[in-house]
N, C-alpha and C. Protein backbone atom coordinates (compact mmCIF):
# COMPACT_ATOMS: atom_id res chain seq x y z
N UNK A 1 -6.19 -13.87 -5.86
CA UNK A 1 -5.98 -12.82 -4.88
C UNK A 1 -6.49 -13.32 -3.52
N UNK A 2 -5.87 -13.10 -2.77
CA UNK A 2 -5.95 -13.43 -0.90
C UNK A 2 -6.96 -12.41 -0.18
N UNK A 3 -8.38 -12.69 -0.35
CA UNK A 3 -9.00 -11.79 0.13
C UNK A 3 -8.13 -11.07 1.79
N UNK A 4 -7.62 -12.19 2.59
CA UNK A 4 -6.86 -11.64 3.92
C UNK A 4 -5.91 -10.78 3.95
N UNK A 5 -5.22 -10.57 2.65
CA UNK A 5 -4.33 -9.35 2.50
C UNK A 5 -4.34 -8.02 1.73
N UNK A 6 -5.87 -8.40 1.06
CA UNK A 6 -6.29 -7.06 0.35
C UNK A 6 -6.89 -6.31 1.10
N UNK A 7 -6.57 -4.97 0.90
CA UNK A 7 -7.48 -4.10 1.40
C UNK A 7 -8.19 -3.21 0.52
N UNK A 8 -9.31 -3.00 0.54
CA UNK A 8 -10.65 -1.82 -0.36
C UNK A 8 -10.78 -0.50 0.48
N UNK A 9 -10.37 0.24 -0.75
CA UNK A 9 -10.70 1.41 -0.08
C UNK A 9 -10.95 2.25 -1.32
N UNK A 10 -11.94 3.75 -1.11
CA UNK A 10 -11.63 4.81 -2.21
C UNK A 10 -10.52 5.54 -2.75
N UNK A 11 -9.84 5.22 -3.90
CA UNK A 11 -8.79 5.95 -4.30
C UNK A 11 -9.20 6.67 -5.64
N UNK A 12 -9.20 8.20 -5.19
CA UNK A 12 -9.22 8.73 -6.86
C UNK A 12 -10.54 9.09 -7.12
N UNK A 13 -10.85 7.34 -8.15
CA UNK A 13 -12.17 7.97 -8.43
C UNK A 13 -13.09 6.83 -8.23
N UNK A 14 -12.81 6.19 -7.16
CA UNK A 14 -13.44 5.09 -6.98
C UNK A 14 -13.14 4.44 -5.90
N UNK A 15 -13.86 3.30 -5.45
CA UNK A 15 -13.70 1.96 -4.67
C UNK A 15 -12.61 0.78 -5.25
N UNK A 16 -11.26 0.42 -4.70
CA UNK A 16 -10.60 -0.53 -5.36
C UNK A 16 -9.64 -1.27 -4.58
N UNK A 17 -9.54 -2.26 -4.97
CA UNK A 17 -8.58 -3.20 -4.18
C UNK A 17 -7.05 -2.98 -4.04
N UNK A 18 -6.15 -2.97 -3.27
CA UNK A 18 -5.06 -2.70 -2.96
C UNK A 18 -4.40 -4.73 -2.31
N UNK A 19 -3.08 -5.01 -3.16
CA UNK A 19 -2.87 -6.62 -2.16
C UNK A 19 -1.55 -6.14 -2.83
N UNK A 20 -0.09 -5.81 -1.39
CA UNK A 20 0.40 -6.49 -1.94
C UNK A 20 1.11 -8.29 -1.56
N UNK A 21 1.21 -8.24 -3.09
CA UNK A 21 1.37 -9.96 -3.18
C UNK A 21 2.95 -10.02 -3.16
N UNK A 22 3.58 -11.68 -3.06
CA UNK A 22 4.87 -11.41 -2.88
C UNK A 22 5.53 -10.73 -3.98
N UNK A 23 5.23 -10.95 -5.30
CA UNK A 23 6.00 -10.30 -6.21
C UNK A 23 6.13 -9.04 -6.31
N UNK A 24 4.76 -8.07 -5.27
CA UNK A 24 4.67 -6.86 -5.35
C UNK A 24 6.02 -6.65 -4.13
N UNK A 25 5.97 -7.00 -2.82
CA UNK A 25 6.38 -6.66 -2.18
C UNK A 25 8.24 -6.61 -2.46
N UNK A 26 8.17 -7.85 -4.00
CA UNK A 26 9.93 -8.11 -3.82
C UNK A 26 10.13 -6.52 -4.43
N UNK A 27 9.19 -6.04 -5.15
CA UNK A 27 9.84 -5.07 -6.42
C UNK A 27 9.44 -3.53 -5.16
N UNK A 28 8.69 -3.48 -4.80
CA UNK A 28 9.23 -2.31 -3.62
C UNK A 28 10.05 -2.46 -2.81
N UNK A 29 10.67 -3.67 -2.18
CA UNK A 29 12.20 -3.85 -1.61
C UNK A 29 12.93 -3.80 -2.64
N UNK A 30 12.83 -3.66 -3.80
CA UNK A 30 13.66 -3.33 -4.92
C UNK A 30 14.11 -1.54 -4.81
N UNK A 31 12.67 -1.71 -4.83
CA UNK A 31 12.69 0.30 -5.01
C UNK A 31 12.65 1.13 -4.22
N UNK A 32 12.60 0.42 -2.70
CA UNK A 32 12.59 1.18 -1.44
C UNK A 32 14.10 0.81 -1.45
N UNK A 33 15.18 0.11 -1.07
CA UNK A 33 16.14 -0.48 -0.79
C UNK A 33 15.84 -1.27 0.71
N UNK A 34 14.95 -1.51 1.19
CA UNK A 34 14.72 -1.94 2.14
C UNK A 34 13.66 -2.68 2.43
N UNK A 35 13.71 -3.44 3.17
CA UNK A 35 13.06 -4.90 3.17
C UNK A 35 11.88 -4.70 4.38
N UNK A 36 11.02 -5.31 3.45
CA UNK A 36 9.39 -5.15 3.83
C UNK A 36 9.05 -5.05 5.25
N UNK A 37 9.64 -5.94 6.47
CA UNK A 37 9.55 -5.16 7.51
C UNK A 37 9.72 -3.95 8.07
N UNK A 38 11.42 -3.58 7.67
CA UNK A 38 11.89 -2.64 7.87
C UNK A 38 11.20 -1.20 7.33
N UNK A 39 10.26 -1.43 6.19
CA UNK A 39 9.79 -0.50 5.68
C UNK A 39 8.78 -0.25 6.21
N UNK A 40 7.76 -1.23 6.15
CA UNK A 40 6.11 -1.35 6.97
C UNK A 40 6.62 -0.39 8.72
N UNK A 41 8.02 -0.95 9.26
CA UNK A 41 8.07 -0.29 10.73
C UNK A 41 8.29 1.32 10.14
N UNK A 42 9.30 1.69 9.65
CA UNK A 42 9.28 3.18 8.57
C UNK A 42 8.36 4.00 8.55
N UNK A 43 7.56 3.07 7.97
CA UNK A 43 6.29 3.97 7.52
C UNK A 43 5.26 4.23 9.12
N UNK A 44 4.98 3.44 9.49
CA UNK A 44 4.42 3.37 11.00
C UNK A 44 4.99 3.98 11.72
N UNK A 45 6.07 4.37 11.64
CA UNK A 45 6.46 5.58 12.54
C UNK A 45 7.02 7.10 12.06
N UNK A 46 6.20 6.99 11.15
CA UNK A 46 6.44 8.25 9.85
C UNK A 46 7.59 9.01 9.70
N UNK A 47 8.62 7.63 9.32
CA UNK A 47 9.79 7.83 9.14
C UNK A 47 10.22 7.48 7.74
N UNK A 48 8.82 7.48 7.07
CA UNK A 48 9.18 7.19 5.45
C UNK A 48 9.86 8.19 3.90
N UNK A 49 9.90 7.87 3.45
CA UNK A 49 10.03 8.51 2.13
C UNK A 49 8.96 8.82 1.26
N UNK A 50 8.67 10.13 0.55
CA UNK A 50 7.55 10.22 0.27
C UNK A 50 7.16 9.48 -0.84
N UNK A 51 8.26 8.82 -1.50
CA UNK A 51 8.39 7.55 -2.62
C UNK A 51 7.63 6.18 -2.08
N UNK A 52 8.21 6.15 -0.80
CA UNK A 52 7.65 4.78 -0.25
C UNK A 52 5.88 4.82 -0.67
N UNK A 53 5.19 5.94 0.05
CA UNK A 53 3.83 5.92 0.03
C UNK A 53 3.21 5.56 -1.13
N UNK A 54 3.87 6.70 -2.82
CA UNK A 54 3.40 5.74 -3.06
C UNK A 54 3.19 5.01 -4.15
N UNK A 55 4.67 4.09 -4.28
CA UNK A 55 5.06 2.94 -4.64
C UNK A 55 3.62 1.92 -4.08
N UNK A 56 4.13 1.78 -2.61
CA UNK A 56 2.81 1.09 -2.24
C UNK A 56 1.72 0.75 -2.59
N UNK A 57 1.07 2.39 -2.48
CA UNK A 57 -0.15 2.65 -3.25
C UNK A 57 -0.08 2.01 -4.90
N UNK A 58 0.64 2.26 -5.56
CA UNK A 58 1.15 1.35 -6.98
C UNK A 58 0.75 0.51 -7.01
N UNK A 59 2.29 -0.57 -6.10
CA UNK A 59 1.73 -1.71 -6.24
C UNK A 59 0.88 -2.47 -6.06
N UNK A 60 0.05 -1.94 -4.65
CA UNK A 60 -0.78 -2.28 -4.25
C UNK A 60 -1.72 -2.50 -5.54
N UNK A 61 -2.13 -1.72 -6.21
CA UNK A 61 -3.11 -1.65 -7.23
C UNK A 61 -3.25 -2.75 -8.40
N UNK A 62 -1.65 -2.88 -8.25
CA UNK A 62 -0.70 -3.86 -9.20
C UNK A 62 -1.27 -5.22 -9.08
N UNK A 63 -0.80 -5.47 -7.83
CA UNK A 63 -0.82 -6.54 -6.98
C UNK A 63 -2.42 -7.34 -6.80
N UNK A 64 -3.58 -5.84 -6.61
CA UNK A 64 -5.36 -6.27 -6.99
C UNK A 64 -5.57 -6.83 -8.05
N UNK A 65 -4.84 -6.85 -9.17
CA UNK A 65 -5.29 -6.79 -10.52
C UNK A 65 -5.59 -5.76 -11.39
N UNK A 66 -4.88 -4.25 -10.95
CA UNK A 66 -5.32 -3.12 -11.61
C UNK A 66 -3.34 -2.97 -12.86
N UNK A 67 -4.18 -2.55 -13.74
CA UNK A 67 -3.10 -2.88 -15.08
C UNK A 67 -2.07 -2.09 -14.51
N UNK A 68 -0.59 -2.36 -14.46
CA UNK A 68 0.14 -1.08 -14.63
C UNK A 68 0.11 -0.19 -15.36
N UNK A 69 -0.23 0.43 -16.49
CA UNK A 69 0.03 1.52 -16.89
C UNK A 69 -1.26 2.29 -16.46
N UNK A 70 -2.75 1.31 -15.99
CA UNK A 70 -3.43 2.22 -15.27
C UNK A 70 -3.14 2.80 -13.97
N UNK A 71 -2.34 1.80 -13.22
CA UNK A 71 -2.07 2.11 -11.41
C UNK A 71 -1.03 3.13 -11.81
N UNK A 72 0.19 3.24 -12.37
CA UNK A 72 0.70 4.57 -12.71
C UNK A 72 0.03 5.65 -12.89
N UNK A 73 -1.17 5.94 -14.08
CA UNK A 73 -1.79 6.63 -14.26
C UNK A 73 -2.22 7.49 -12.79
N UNK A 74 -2.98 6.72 -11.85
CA UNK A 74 -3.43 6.77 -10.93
C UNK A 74 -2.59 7.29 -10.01
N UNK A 75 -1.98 6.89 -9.49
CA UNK A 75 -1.12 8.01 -8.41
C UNK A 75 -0.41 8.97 -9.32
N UNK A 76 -0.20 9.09 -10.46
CA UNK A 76 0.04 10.34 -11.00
C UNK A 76 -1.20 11.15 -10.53
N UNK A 77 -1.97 10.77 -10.68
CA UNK A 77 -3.19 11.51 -10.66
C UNK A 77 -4.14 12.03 -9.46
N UNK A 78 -3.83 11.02 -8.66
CA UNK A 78 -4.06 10.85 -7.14
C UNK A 78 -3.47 10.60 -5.86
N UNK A 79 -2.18 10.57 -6.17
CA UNK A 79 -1.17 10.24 -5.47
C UNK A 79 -0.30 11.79 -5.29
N UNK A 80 -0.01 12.02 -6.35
CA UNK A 80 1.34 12.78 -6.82
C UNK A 80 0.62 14.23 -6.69
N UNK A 81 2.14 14.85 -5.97
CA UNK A 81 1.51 16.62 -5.21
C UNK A 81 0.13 16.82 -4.35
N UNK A 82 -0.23 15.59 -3.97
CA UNK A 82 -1.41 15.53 -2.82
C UNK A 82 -0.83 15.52 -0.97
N UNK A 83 -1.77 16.18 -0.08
CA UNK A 83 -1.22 15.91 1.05
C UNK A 83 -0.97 14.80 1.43
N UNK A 84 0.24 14.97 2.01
CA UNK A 84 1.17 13.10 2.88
C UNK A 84 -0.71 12.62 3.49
N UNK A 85 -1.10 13.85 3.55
CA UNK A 85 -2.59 13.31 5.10
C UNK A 85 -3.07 12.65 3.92
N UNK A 86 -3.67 12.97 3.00
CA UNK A 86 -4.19 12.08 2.02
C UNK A 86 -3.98 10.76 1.46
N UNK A 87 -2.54 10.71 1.94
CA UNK A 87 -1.66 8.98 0.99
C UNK A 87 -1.38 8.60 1.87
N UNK A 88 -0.79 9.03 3.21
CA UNK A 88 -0.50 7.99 4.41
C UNK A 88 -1.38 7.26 5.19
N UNK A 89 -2.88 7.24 5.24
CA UNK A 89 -3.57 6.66 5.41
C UNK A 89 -3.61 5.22 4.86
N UNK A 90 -4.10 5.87 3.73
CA UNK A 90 -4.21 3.92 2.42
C UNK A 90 -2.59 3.60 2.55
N UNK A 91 -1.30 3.77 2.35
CA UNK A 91 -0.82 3.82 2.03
C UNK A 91 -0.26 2.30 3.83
N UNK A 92 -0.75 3.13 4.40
CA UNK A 92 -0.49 2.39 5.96
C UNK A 92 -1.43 1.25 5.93
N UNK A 93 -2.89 1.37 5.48
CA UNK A 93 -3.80 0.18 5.41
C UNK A 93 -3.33 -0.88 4.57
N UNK A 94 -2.67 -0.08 3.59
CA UNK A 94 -1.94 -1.39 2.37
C UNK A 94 -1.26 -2.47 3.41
N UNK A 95 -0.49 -1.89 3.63
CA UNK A 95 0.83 -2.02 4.42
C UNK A 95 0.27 -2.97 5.69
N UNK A 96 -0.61 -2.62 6.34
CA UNK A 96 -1.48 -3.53 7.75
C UNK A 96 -2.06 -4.58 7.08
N UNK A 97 -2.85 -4.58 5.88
CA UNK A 97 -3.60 -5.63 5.24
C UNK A 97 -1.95 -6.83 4.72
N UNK A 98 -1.38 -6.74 4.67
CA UNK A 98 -0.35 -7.46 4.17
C UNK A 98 0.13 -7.96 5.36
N UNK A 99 0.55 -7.15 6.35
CA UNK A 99 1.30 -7.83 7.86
C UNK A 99 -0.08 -8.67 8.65
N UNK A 100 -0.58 -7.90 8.47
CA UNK A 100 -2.02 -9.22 9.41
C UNK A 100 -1.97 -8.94 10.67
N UNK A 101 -1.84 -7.48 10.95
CA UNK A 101 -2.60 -6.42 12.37
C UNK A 101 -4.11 -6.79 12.33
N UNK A 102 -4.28 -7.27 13.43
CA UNK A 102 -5.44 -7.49 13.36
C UNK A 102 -5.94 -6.06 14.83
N UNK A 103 -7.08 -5.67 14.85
CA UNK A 103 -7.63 -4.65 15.88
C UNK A 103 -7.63 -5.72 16.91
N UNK A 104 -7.43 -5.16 18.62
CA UNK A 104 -7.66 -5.84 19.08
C UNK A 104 -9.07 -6.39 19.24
N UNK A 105 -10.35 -5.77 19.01
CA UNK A 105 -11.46 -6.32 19.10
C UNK A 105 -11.48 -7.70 18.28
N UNK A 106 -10.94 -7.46 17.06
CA UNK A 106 -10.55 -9.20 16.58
C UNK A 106 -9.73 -10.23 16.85
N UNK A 107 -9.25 -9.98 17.95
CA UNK A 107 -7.99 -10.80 18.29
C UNK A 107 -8.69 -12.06 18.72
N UNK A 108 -8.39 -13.45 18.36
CA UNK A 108 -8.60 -14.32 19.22
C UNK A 108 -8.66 -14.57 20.69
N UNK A 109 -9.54 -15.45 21.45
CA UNK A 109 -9.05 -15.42 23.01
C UNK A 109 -8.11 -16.18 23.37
């Protein structure tokens, strides 16, 4: 795992890693129909699907090393019939930890 593209955050019922990796990202351009830029801009301008969020969130979990049939579990559980305010957050950090936004306070000179 690429510590530079994971992101940690609390989901649920805990502290956990979110990366997605390329294989994560091919199978949500699978399931979004649309390709990982196009989606990451989507979502950033909260022009997403409420599927997109969270697939993400999924794979993301997928992608850390969290089992699938647990990361399913999990946004069933924490994901699913919760406010967009609740999932579009992580759901956007996934999504930034993968493109490599950096804040400008970190920007190189």
């Amino acid at each position: 795992m690429n510590d530079q593209i994971t992101h940690r955050a609390f989901f649920g019922d805990g502290e956990h890693a979110f990366t997605l990796t390329d294989p994560m990202i091919a199978e949500l351009e699978r399931l979004t129909g649309t390709g990982f830029g196009a989606l990451a801009f989507r979502v950033m301008r909260h022009e997403f699907h409420l599927s997109d969020l969270v697939e993400i969130i999924r794979l993301g979990l997928i992608g850390a090393g969290t089992h699938p049939e647990e990361a399913a579990r999990m946004v069933d559980t924490y994901a699913h019939n919760r406010p967009v305010s609740e999932i579009l957050p992580l759901a956007l950090d996934v999504l930034i930890a993968r493109v490599g936004v950096q804040d400008e306070q970190e920007q190189p000179a």
